[in-house]
Every structure is written in structure tokens, then in C-alpha cells.
N, C-alpha and C. Protein backbone atom coordinates (compact mmCIF):
# COMPACT_ATOMS: atom_id res chain seq x y z
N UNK A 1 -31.32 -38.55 1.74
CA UNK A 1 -31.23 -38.12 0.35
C UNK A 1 -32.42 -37.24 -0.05
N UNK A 2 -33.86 -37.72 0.32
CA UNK A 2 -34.76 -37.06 0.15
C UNK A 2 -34.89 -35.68 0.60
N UNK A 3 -34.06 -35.35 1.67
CA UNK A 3 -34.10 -33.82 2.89
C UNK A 3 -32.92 -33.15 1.44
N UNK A 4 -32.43 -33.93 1.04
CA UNK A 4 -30.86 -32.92 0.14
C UNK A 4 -31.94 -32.18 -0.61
N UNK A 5 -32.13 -33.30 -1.39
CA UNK A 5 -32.91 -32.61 -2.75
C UNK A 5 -34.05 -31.84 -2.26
N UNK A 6 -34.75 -31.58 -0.94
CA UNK A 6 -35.84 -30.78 -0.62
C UNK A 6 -35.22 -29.63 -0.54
N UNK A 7 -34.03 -29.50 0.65
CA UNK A 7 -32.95 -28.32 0.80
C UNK A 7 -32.62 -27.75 -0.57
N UNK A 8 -32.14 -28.37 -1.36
CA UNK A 8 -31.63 -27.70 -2.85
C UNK A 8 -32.62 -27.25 -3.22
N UNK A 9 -33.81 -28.32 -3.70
CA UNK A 9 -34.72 -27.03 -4.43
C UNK A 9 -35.25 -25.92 -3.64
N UNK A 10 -35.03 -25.83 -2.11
CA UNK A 10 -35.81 -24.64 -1.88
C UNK A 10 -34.50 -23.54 -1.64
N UNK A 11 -33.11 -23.90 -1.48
CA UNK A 11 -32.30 -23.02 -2.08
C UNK A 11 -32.44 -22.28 -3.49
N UNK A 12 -32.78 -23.12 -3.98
CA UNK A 12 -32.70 -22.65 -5.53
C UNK A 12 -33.52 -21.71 -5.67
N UNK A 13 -34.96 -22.19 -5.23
CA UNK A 13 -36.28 -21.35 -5.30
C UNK A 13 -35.82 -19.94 -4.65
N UNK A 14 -35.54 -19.96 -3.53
CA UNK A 14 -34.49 -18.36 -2.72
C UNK A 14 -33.80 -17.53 -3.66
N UNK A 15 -32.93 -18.11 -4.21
CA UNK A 15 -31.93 -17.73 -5.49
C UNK A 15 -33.19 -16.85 -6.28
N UNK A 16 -33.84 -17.93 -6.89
CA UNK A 16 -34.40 -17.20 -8.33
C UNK A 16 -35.71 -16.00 -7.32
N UNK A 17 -35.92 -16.48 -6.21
CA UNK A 17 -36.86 -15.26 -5.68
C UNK A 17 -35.97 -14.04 -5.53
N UNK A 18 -34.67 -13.95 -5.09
CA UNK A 18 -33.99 -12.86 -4.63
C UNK A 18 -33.43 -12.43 -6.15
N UNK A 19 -33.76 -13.51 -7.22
CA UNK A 19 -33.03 -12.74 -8.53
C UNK A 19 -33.98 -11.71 -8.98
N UNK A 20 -35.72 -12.68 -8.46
CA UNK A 20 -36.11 -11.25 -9.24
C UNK A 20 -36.60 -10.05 -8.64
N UNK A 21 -36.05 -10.17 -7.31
CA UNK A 21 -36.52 -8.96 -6.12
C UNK A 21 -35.29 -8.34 -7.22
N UNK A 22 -34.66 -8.40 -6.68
CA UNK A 22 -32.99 -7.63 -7.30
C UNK A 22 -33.23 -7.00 -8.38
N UNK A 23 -34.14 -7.86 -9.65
CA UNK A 23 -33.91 -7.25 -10.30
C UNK A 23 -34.77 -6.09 -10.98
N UNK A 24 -35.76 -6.27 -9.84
CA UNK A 24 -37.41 -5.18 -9.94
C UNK A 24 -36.88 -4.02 -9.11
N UNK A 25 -36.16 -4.02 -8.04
CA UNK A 25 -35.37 -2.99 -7.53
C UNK A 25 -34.56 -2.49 -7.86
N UNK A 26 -33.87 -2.65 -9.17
CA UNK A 26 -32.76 -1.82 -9.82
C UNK A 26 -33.20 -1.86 -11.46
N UNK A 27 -33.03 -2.64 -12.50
CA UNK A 27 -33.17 -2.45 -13.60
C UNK A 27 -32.89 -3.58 -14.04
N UNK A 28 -34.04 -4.08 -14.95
CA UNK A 28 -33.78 -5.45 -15.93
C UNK A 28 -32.53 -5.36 -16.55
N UNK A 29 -31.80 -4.27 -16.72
CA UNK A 29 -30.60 -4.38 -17.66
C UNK A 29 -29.16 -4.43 -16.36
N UNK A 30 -29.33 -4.46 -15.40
CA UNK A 30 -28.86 -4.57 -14.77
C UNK A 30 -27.50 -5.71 -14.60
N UNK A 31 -27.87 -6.67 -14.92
CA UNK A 31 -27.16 -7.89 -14.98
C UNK A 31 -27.07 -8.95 -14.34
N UNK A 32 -27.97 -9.21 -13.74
CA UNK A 32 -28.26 -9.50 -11.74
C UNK A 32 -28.09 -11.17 -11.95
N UNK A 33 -26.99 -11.27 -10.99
CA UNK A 33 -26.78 -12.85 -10.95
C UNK A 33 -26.56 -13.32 -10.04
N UNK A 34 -27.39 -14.38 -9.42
CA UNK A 34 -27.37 -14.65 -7.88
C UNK A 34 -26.62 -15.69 -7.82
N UNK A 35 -25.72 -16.28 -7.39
CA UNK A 35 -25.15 -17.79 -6.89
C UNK A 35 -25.22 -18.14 -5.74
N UNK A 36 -25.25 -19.13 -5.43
CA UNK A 36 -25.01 -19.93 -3.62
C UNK A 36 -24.46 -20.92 -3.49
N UNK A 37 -23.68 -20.87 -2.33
CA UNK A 37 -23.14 -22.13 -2.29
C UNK A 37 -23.40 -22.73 -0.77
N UNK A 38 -23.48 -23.90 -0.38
CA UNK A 38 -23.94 -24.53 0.45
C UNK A 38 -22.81 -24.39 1.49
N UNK A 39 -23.02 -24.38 2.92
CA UNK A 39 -22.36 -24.77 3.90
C UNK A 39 -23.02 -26.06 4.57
N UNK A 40 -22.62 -26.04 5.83
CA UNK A 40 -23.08 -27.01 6.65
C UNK A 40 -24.71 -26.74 7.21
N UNK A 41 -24.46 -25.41 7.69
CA UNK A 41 -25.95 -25.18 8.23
C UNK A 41 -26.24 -24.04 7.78
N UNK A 42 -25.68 -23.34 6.92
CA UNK A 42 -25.60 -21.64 6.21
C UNK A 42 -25.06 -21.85 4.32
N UNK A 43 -26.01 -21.32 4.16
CA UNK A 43 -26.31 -21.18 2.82
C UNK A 43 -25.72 -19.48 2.35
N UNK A 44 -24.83 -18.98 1.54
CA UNK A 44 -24.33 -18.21 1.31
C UNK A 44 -24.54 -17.81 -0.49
N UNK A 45 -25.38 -16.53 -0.31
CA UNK A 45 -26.13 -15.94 -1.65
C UNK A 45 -25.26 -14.90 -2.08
N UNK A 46 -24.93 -14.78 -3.62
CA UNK A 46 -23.82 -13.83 -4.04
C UNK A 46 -24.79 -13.26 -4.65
N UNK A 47 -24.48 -12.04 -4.68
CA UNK A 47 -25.04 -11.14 -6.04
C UNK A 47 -24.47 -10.36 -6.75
N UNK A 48 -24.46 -10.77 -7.98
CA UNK A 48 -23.62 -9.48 -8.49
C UNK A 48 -24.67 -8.97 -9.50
N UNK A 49 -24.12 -7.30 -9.49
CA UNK A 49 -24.99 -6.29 -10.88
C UNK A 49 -23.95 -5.55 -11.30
N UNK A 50 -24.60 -4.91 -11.73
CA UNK A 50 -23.64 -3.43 -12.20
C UNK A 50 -23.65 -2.25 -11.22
N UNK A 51 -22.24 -2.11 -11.20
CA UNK A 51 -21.75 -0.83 -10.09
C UNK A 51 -22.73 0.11 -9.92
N UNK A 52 -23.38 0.65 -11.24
CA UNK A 52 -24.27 2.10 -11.00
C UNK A 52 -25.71 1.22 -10.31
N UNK A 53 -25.81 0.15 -10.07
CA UNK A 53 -27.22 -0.16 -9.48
C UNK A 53 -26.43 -0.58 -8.12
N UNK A 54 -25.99 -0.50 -7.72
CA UNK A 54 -25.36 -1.20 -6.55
C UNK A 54 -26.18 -0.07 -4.87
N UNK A 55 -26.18 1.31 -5.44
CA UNK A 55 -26.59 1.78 -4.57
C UNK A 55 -28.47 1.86 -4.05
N UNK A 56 -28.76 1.48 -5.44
CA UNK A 56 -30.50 1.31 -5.27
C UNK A 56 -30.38 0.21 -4.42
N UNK A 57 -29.89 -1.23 -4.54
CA UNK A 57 -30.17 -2.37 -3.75
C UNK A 57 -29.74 -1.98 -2.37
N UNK A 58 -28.28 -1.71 -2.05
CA UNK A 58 -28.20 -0.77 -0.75
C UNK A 58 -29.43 -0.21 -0.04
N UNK A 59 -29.53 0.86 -0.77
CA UNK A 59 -30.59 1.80 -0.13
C UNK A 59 -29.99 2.74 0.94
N UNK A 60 -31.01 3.58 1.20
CA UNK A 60 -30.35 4.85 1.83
C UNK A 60 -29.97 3.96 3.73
N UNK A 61 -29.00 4.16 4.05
CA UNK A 61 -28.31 4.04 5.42
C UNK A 61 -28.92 2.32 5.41
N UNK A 62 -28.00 1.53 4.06
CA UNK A 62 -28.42 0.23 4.19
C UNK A 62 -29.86 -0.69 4.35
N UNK A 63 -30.80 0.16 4.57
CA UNK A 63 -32.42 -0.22 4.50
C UNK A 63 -32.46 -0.81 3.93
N UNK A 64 -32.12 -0.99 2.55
CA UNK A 64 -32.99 -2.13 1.72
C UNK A 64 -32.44 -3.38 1.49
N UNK A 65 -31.06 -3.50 2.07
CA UNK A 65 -30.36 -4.72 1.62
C UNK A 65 -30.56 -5.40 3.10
N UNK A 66 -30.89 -4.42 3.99
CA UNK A 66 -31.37 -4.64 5.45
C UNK A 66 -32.63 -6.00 5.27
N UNK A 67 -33.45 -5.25 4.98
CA UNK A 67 -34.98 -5.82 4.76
C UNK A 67 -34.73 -7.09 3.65
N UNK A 68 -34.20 -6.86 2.88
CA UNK A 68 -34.15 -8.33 1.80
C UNK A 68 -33.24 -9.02 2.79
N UNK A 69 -32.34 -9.19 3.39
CA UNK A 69 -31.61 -9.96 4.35
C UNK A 69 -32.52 -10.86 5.36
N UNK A 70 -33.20 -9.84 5.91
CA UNK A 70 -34.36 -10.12 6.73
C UNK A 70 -35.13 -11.26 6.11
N UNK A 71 -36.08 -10.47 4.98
CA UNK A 71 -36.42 -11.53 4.41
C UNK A 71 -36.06 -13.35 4.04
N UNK A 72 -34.59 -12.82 3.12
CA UNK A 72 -34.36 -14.02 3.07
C UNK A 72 -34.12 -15.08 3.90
N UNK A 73 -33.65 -14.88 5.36
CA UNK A 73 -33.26 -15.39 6.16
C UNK A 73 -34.51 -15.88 6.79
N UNK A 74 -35.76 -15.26 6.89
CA UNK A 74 -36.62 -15.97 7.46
C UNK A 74 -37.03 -17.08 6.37
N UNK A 75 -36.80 -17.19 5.05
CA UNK A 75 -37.81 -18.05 4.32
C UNK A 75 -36.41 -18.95 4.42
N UNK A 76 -35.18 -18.83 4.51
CA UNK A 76 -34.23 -20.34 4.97
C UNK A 76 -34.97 -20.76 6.36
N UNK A 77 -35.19 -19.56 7.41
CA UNK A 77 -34.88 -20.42 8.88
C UNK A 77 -36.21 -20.84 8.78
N UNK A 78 -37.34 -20.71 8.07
CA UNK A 78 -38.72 -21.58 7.95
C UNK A 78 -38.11 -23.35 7.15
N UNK A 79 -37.14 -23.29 6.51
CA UNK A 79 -36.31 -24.99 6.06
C UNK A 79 -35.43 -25.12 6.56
N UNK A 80 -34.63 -24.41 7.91
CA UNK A 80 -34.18 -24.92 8.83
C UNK A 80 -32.53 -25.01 8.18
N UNK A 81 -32.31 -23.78 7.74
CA UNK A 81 -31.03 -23.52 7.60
C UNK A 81 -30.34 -21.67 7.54
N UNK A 82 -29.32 -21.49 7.69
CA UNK A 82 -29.34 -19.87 7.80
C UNK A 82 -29.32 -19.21 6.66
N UNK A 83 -29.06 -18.21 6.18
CA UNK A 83 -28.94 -17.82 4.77
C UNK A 83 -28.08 -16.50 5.11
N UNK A 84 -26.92 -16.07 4.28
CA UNK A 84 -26.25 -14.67 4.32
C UNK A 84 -26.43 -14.49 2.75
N UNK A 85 -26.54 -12.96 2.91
CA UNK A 85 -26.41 -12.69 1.13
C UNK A 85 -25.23 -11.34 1.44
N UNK A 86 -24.46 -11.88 0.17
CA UNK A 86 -23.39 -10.94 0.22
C UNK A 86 -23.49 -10.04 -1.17
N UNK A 87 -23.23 -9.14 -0.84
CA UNK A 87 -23.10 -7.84 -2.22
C UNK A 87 -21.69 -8.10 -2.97
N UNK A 88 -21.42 -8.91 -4.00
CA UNK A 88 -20.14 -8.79 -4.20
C UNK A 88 -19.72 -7.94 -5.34
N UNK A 89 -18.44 -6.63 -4.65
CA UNK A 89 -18.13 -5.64 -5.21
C UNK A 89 -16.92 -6.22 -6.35
């Protein structure tokens, strides 16, 4: 029980870190809303914004959604779970 609630809050903590990468890389007015939902061993991050910011988070030939992927995935596989973040259009 104790490992759940460690896992959740440091999901959560991921969430609100990638909310406010997201939202320093495109625009506070943006709309930026992260959700996740748990798997077994993979943790799955939604994001949604607004269409006209969609290509700043991208980045040119995928780079930047590259590197925040990167990122996030190492600060799950440091708590020992995977992490995908999906762009949802």
C-alpha cells in the first residue's frame, strides 16, 4: 500500500512537471492539460492544448517532444515504471 501511494504521488508530481514544461514552451493561454492513467508497469501521459500550439511542443523534425519524452521517461524509470506521453489530436 505504501509503494501505491509513493508511485501515485510521483506520477502526479510528472504530470504537474510536464504541465508546466508544456506550458513555458507554448503559451500560458494555451490550455494545457495533462492526464494519466496507470497501467501495470507503464504509466500513460495525455496532453492536450490548442491546435495552433501543437506545433511548438512538436518542434522542428519532432525534437522537442523527442527530448521531453526522454526526459520524462527517465524520471519514471528512476521509480521503476515506464512512462509514454501521447499528443492527443
Amino acid at each position: 500500500m505504501v509503494v501505491d501511494t509513493i508511485s501515485n504521488e510521483v506520477r502526479q508530481r510528472i504530470a504537474e512537471v510536464l504541465t508546466t514544461v508544456v506550458t513555458e514552451m507554448t503559451s500560458p493561454t494555451a490550455g494545457v492539460e495533462v492526464t494519466y492513467a496507470n497501467g501495470d508497469k507503464t504509466t500513460t501521459y495525455k496532453v492536450v492544448l490548442a491546435q495552433e500550439y501543437r506545433g511548438k511542443l512538436i518542434g522542428s523534425q519532432g525534437k522537442n517532444i523527442t527530448s521531453l519524452r526522454n526526459i520524462v521517461g527517465a524520471m519514471a524509470g528512476n521509480n521503476g515504471f515506464r512512462a509514454i506521453i501521447e499528443l492527443v489530436i
